[in-house]
PDB file of N, CA and C in Angstrom:
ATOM      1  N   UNK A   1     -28.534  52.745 -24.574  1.00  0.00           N
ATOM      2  CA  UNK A   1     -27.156  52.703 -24.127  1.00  0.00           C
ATOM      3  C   UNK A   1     -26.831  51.335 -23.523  1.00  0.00           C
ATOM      4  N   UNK A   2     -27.510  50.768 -22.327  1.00  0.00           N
ATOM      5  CA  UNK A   2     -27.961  49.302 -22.075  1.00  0.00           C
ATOM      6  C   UNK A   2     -27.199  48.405 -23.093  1.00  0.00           C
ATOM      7  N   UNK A   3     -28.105  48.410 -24.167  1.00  0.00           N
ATOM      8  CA  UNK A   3     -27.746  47.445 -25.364  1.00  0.00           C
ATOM      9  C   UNK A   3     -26.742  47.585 -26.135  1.00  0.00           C
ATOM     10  N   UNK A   4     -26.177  49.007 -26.259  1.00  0.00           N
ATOM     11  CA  UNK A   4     -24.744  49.107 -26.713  1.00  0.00           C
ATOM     12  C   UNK A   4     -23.817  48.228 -26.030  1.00  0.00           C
ATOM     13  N   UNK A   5     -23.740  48.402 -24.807  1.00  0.00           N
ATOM     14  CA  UNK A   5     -22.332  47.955 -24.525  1.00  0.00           C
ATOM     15  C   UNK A   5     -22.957  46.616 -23.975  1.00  0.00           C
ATOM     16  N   UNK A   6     -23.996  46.194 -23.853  1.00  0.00           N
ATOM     17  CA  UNK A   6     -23.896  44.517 -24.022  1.00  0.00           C
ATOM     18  C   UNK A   6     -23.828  43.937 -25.214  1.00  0.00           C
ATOM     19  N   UNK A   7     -24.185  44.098 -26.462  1.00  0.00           N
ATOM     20  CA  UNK A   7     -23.336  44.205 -27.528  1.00  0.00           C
ATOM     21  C   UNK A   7     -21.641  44.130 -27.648  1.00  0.00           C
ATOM     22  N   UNK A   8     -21.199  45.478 -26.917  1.00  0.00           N
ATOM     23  CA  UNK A   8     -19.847  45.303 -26.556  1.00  0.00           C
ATOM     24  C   UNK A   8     -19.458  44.719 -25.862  1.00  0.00           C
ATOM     25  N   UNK A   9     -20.135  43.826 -24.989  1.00  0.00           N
ATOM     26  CA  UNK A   9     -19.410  43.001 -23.829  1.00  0.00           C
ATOM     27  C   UNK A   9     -19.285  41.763 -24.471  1.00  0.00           C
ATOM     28  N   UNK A  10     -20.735  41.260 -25.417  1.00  0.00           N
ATOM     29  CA  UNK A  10     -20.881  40.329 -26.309  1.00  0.00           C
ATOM     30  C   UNK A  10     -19.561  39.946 -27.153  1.00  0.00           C
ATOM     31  N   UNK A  11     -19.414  41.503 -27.702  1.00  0.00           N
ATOM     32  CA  UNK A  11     -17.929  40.827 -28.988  1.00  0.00           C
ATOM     33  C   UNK A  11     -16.835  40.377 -27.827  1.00  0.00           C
ATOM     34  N   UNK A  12     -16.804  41.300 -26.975  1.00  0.00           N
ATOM     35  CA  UNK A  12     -15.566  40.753 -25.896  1.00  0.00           C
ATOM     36  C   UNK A  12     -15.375  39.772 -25.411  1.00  0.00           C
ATOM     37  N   UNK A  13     -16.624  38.876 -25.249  1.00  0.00           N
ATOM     38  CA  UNK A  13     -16.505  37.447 -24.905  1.00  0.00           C
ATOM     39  C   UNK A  13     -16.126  36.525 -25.673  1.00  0.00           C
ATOM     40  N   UNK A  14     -16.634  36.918 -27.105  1.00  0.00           N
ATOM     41  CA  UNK A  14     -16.693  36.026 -27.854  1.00  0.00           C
ATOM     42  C   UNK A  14     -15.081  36.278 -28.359  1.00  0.00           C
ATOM     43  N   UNK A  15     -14.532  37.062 -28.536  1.00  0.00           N
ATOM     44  CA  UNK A  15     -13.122  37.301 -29.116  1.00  0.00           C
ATOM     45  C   UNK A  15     -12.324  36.657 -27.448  1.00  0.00           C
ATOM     46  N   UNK A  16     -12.444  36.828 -26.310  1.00  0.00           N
ATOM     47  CA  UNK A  16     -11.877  36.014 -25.497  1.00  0.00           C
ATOM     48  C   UNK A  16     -12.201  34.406 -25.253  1.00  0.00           C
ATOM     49  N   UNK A  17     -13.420  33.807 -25.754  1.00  0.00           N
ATOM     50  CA  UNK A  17     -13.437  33.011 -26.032  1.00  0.00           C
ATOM     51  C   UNK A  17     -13.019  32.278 -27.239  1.00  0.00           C
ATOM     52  N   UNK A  18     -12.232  32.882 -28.279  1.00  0.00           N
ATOM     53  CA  UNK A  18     -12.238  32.160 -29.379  1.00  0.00           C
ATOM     54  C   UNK A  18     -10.162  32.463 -29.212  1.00  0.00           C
ATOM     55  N   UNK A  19      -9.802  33.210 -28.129  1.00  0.00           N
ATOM     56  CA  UNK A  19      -8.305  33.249 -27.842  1.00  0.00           C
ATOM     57  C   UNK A  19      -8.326  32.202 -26.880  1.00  0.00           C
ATOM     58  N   UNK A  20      -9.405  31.466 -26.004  1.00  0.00           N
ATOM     59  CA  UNK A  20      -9.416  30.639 -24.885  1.00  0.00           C
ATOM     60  C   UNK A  20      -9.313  31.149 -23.850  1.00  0.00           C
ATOM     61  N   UNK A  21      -9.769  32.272 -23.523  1.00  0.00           N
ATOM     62  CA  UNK A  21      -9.275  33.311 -22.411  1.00  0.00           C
ATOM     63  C   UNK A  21     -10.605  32.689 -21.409  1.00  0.00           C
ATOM     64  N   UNK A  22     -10.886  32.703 -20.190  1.00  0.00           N
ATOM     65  CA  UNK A  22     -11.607  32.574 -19.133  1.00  0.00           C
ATOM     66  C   UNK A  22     -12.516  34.278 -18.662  1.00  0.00           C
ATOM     67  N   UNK A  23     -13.742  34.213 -19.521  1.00  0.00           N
ATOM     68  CA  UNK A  23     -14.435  35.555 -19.434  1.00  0.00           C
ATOM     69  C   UNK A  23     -15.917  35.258 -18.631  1.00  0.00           C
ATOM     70  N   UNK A  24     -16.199  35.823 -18.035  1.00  0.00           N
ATOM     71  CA  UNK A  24     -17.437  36.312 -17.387  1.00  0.00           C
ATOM     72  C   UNK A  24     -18.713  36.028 -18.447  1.00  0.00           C
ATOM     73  N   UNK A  25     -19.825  35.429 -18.009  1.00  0.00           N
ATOM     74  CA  UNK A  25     -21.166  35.188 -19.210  1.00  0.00           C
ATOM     75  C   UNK A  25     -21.268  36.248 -18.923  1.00  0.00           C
ATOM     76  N   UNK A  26     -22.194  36.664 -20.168  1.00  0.00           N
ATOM     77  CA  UNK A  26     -22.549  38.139 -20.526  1.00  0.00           C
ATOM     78  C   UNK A  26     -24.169  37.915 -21.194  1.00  0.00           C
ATOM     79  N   UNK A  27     -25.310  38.513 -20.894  1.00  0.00           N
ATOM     80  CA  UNK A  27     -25.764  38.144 -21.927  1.00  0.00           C
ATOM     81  C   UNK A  27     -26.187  38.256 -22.807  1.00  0.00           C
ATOM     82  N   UNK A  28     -26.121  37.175 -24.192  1.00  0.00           N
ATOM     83  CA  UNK A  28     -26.823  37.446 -24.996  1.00  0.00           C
ATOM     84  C   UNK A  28     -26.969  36.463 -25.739  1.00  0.00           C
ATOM     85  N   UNK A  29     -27.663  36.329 -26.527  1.00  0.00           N
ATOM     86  CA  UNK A  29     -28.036  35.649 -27.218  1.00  0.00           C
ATOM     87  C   UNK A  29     -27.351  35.305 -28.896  1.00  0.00           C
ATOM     88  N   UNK A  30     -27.021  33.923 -28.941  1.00  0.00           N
ATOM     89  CA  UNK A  30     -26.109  33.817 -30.424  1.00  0.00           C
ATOM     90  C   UNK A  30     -24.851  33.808 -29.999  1.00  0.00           C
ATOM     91  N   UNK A  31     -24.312  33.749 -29.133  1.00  0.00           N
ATOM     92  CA  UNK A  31     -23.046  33.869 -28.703  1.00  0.00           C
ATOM     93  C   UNK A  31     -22.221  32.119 -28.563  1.00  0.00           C
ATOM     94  N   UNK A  32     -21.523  31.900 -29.526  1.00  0.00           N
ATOM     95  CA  UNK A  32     -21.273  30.006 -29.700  1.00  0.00           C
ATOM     96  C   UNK A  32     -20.709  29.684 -28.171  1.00  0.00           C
ATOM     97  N   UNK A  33     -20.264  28.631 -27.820  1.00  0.00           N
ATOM     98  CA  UNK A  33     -19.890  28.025 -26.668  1.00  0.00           C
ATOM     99  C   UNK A  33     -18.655  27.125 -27.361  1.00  0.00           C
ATOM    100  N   UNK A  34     -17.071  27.378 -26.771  1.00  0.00           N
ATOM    101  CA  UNK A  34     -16.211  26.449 -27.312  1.00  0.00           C
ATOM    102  C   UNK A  34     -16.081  25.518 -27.568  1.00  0.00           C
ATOM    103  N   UNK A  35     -17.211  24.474 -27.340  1.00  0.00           N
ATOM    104  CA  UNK A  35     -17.534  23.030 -27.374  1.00  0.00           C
ATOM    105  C   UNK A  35     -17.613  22.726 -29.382  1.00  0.00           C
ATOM    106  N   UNK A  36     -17.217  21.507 -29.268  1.00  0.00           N
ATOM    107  CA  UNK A  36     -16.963  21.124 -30.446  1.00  0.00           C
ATOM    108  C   UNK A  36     -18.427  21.066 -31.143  1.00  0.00           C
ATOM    109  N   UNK A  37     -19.275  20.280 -30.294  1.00  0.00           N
ATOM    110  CA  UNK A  37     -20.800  20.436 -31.025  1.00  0.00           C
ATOM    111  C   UNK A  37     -21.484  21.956 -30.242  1.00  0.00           C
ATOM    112  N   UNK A  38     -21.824  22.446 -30.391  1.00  0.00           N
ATOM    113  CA  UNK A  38     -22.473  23.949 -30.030  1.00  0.00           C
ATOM    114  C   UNK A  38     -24.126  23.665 -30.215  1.00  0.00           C
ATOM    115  N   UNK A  39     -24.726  23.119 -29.073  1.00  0.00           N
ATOM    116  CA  UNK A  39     -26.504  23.056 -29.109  1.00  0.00           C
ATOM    117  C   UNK A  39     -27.033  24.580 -28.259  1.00  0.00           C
ATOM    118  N   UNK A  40     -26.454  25.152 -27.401  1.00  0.00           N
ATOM    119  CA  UNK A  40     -26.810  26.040 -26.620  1.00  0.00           C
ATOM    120  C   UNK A  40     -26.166  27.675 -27.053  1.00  0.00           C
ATOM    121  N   UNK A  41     -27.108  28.948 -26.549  1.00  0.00           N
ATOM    122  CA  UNK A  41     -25.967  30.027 -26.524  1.00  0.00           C
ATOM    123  C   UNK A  41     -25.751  30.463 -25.149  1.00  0.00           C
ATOM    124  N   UNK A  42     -24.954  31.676 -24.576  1.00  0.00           N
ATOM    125  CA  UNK A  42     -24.872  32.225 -23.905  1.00  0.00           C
ATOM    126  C   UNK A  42     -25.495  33.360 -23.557  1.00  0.00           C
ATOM    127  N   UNK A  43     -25.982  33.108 -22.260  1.00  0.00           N
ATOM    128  CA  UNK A  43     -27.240  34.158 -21.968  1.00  0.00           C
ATOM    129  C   UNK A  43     -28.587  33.825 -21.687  1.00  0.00           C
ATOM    130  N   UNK A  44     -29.107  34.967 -21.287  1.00  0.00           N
ATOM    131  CA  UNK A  44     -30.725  34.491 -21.910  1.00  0.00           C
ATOM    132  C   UNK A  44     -31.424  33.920 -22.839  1.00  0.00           C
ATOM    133  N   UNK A  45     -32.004  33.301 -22.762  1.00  0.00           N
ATOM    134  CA  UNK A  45     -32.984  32.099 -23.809  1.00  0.00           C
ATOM    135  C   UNK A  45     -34.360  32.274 -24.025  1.00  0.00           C
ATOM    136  N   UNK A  46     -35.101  32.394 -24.533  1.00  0.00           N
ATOM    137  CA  UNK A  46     -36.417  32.645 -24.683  1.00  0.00           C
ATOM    138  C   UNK A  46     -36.474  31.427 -25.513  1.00  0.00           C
ATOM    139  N   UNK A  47     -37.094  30.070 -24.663  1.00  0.00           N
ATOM    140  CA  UNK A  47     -37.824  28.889 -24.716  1.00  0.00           C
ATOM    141  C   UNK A  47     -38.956  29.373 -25.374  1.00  0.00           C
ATOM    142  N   UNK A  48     -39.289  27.858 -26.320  1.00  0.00           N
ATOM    143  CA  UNK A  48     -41.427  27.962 -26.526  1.00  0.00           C
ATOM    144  C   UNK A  48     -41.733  27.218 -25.281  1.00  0.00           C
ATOM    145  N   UNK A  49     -41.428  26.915 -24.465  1.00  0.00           N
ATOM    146  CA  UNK A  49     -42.334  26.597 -23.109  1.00  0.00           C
ATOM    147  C   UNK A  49     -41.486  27.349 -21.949  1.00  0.00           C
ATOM    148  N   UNK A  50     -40.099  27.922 -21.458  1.00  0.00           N
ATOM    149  CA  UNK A  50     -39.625  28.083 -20.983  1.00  0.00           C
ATOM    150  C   UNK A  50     -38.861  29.188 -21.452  1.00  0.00           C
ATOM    151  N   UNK A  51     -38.262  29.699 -19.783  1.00  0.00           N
ATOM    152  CA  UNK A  51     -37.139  30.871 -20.532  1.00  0.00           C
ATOM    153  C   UNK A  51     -35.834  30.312 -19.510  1.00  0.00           C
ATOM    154  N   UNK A  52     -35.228  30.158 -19.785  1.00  0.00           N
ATOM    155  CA  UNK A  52     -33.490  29.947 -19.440  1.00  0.00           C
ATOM    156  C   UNK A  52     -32.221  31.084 -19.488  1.00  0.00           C
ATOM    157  N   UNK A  53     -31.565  30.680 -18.784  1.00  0.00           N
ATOM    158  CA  UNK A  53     -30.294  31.104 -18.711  1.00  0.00           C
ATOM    159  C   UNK A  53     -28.829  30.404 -18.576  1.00  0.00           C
ATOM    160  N   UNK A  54     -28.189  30.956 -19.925  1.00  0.00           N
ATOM    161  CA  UNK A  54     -27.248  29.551 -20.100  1.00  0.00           C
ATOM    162  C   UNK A  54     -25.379  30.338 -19.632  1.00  0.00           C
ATOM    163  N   UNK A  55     -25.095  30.366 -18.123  1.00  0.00           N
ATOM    164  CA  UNK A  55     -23.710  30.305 -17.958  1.00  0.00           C
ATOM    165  C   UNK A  55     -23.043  29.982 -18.603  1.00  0.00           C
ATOM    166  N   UNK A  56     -21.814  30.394 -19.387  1.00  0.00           N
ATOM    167  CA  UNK A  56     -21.005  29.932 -19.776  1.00  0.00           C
ATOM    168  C   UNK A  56     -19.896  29.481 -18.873  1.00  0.00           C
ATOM    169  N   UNK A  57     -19.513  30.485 -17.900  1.00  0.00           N
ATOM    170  CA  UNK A  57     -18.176  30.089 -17.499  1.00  0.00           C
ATOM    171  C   UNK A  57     -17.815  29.588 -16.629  1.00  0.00           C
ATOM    172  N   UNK A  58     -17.025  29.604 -15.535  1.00  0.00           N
ATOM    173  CA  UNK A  58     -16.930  28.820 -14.278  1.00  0.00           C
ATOM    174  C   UNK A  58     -17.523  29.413 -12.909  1.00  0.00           C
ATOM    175  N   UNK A  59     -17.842  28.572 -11.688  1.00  0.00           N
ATOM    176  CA  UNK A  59     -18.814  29.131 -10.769  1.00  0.00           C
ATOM    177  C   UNK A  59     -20.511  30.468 -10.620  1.00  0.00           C
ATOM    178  N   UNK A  60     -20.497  30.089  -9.730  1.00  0.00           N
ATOM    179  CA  UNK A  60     -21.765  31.446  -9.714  1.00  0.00           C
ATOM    180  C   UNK A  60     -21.573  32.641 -10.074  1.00  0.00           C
ATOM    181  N   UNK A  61     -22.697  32.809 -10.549  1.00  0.00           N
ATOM    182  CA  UNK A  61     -22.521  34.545 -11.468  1.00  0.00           C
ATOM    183  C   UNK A  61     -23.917  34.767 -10.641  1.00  0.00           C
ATOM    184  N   UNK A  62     -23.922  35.986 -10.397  1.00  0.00           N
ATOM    185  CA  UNK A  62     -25.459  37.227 -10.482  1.00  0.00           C
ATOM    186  C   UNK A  62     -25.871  37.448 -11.903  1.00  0.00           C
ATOM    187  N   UNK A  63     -27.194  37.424 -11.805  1.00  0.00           N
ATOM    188  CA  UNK A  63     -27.980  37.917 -13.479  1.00  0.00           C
ATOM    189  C   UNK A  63     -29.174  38.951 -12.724  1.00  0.00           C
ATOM    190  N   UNK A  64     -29.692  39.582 -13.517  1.00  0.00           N
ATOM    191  CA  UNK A  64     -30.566  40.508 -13.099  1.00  0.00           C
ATOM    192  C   UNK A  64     -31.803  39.966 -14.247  1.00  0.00           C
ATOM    193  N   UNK A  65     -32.797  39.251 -14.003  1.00  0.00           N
ATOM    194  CA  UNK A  65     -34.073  39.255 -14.583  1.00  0.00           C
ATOM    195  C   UNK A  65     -34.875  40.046 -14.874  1.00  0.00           C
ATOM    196  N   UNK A  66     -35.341  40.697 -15.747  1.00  0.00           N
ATOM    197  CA  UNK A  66     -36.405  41.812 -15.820  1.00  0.00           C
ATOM    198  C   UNK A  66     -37.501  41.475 -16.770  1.00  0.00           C
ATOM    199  N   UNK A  67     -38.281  41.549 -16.117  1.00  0.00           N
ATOM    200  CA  UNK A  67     -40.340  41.390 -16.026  1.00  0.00           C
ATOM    201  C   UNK A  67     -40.761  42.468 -16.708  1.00  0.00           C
ATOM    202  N   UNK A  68     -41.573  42.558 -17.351  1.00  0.00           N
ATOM    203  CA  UNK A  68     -42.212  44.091 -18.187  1.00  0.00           C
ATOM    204  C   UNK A  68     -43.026  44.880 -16.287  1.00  0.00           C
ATOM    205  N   UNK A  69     -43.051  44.793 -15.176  1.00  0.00           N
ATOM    206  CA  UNK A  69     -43.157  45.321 -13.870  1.00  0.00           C
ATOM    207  C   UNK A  69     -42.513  45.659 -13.176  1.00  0.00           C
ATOM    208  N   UNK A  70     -41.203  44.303 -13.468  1.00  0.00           N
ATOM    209  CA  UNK A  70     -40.235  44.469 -12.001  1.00  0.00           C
ATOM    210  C   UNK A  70     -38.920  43.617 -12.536  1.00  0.00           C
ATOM    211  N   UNK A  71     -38.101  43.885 -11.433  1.00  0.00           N
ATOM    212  CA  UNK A  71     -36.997  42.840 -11.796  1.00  0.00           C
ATOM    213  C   UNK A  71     -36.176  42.183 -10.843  1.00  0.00           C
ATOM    214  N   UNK A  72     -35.437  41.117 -10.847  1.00  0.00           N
ATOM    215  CA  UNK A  72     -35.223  39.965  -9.535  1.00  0.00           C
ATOM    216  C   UNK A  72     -34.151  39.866 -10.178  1.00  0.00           C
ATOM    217  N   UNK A  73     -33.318  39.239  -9.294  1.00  0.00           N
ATOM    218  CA  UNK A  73     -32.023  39.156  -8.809  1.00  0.00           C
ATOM    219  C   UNK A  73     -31.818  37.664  -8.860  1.00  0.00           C
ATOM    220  N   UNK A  74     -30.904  36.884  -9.436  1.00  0.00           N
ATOM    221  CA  UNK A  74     -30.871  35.159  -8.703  1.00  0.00           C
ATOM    222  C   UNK A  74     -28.891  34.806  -9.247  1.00  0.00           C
ATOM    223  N   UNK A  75     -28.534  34.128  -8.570  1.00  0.00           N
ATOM    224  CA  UNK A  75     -27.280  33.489  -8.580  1.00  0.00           C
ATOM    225  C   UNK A  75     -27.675  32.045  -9.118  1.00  0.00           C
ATOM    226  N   UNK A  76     -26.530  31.791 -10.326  1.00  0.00           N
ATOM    227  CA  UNK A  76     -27.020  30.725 -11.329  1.00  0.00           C
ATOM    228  C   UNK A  76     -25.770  30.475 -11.191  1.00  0.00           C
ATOM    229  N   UNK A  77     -25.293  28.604 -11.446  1.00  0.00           N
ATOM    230  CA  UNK A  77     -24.279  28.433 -11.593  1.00  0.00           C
ATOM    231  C   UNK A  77     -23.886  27.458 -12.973  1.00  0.00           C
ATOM    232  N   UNK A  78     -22.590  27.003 -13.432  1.00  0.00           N
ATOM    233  CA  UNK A  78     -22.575  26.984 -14.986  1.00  0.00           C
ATOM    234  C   UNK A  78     -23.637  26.144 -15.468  1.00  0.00           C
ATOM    235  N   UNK A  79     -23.643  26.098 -16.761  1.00  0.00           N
ATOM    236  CA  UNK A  79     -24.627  25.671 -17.825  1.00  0.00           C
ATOM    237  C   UNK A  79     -26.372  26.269 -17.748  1.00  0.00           C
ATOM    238  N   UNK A  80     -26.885  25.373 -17.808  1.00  0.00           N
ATOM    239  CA  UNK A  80     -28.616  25.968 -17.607  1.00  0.00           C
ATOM    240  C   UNK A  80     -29.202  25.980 -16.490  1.00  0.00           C
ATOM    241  N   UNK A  81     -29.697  27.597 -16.684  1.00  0.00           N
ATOM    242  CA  UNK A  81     -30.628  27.346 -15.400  1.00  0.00           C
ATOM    243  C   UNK A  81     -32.326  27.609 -15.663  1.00  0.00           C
ATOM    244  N   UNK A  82     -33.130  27.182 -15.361  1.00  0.00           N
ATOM    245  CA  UNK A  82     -34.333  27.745 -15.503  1.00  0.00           C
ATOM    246  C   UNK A  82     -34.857  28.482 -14.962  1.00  0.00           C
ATOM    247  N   UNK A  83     -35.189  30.303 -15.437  1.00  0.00           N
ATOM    248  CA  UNK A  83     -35.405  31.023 -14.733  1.00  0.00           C
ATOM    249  C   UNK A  83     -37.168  30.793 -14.684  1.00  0.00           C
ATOM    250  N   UNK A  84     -37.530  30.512 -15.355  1.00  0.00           N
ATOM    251  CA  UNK A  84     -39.453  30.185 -14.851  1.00  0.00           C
ATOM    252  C   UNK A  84     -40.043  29.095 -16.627  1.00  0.00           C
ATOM    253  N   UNK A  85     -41.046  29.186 -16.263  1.00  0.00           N
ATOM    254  CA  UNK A  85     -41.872  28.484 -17.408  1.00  0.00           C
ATOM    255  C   UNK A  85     -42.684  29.819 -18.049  1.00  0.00           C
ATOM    256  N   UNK A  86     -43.144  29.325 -18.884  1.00  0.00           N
ATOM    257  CA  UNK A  86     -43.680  30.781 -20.080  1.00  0.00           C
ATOM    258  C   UNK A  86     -45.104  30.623 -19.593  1.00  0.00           C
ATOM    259  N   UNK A  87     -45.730  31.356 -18.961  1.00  0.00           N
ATOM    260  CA  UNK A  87     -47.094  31.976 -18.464  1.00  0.00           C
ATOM    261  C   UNK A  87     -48.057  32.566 -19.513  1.00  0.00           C
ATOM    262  N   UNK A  88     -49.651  31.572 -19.466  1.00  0.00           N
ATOM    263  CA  UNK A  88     -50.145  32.812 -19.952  1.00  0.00           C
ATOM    264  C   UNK A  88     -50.815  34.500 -20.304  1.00  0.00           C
ATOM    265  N   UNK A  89     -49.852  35.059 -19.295  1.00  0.00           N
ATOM    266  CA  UNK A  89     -50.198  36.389 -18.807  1.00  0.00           C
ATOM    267  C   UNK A  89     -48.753  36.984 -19.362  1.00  0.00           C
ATOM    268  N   UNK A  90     -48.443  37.724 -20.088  1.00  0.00           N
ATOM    269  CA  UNK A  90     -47.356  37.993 -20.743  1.00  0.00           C
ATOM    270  C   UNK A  90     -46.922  39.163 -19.333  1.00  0.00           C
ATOM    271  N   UNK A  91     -47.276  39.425 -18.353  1.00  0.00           N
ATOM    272  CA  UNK A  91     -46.350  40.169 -17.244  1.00  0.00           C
ATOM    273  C   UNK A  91     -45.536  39.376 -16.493  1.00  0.00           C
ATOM    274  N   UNK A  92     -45.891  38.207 -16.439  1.00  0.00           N
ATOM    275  CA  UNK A  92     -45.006  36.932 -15.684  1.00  0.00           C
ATOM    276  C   UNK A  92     -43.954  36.252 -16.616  1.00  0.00           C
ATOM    277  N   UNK A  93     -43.647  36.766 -17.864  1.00  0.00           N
ATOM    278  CA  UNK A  93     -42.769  36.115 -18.775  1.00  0.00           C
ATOM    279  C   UNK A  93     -41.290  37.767 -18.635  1.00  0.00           C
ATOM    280  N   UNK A  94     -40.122  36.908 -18.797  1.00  0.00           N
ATOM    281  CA  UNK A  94     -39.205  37.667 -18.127  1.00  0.00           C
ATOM    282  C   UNK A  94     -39.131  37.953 -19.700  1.00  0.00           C
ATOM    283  N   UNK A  95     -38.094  39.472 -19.761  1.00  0.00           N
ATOM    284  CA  UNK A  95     -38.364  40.198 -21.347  1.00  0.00           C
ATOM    285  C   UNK A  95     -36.527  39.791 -21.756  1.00  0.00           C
ATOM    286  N   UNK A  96     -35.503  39.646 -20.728  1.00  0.00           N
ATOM    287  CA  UNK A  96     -34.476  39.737 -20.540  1.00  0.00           C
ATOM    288  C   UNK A  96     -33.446  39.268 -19.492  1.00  0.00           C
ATOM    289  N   UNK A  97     -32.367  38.336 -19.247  1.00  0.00           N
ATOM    290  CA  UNK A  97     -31.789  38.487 -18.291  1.00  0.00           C
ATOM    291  C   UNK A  97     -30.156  38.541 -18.540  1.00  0.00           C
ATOM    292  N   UNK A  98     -29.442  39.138 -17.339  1.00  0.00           N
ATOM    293  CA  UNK A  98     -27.703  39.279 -18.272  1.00  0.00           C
ATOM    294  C   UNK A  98     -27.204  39.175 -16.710  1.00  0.00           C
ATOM    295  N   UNK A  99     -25.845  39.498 -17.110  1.00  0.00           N
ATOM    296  CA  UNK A  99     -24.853  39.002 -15.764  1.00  0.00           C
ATOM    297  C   UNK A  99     -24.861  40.220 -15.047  1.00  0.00           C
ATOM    298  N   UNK A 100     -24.457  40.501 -14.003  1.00  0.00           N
ATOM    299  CA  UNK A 100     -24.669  41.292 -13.106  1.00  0.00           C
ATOM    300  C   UNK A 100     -23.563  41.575 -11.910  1.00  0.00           C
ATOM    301  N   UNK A 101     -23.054  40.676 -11.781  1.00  0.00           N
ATOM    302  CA  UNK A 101     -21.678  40.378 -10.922  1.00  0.00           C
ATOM    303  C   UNK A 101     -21.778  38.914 -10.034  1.00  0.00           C
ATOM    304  N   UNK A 102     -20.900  39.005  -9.558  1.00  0.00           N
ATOM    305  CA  UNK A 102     -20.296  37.498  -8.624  1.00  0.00           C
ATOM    306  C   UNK A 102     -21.597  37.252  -7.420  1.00  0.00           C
ATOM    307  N   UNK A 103     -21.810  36.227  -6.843  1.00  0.00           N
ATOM    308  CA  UNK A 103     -22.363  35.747  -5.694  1.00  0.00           C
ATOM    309  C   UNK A 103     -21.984  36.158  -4.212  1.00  0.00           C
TER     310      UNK A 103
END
């Protein structure tokens, strides 16, 4: 259910972003950025050395990180943030992270 409606939050961004509307990151992955050249998506990132999280919109957002153990909380503000480096113990590598609400 989770993934349904981030899915659905997904098309919603992307259809308010492509009207120019000012929407909340959401995340996911594959999602373009209005910029004329497009190198990044929105959302979580799963780096080969790193995992990221790429804000799209304006000021701090909440994301909720989740660990195959546990899950953490952090306030990111626009463009990239680095949520850790890729570990070789696959319990320290985050599986997922998405928006969560305001700061």
């Amino acid at each position: 259910m989770k993934k349904i409606i981030r899915h659905i939050m997904v098309y919603l961004m992307a259809a308010g972003v492509a009207l120019g509307m000012s929407v909340p990151a959401v995340a996911a992955q594959n999602v373009a950025t209005p910029s004329a050249t497009v190198k990044s998506t929105c959302g979580f990132v799963a780096g080969t050395t790193a995992f990221y999280y790429y804000h799209c919109g304006t000021g701090k957002v909440k994301i909720q990180v989740d660990y195959p153990i546990s899950n953490a909380k952090m306030c990111v503000g626009p463009g990239k943030t680095l949520i850790t480096y890729r570990g070789s113990n696959p319990l320290t590598n985050p599986k997922n992270a998405y928006y969560v609400g305001s700061c």
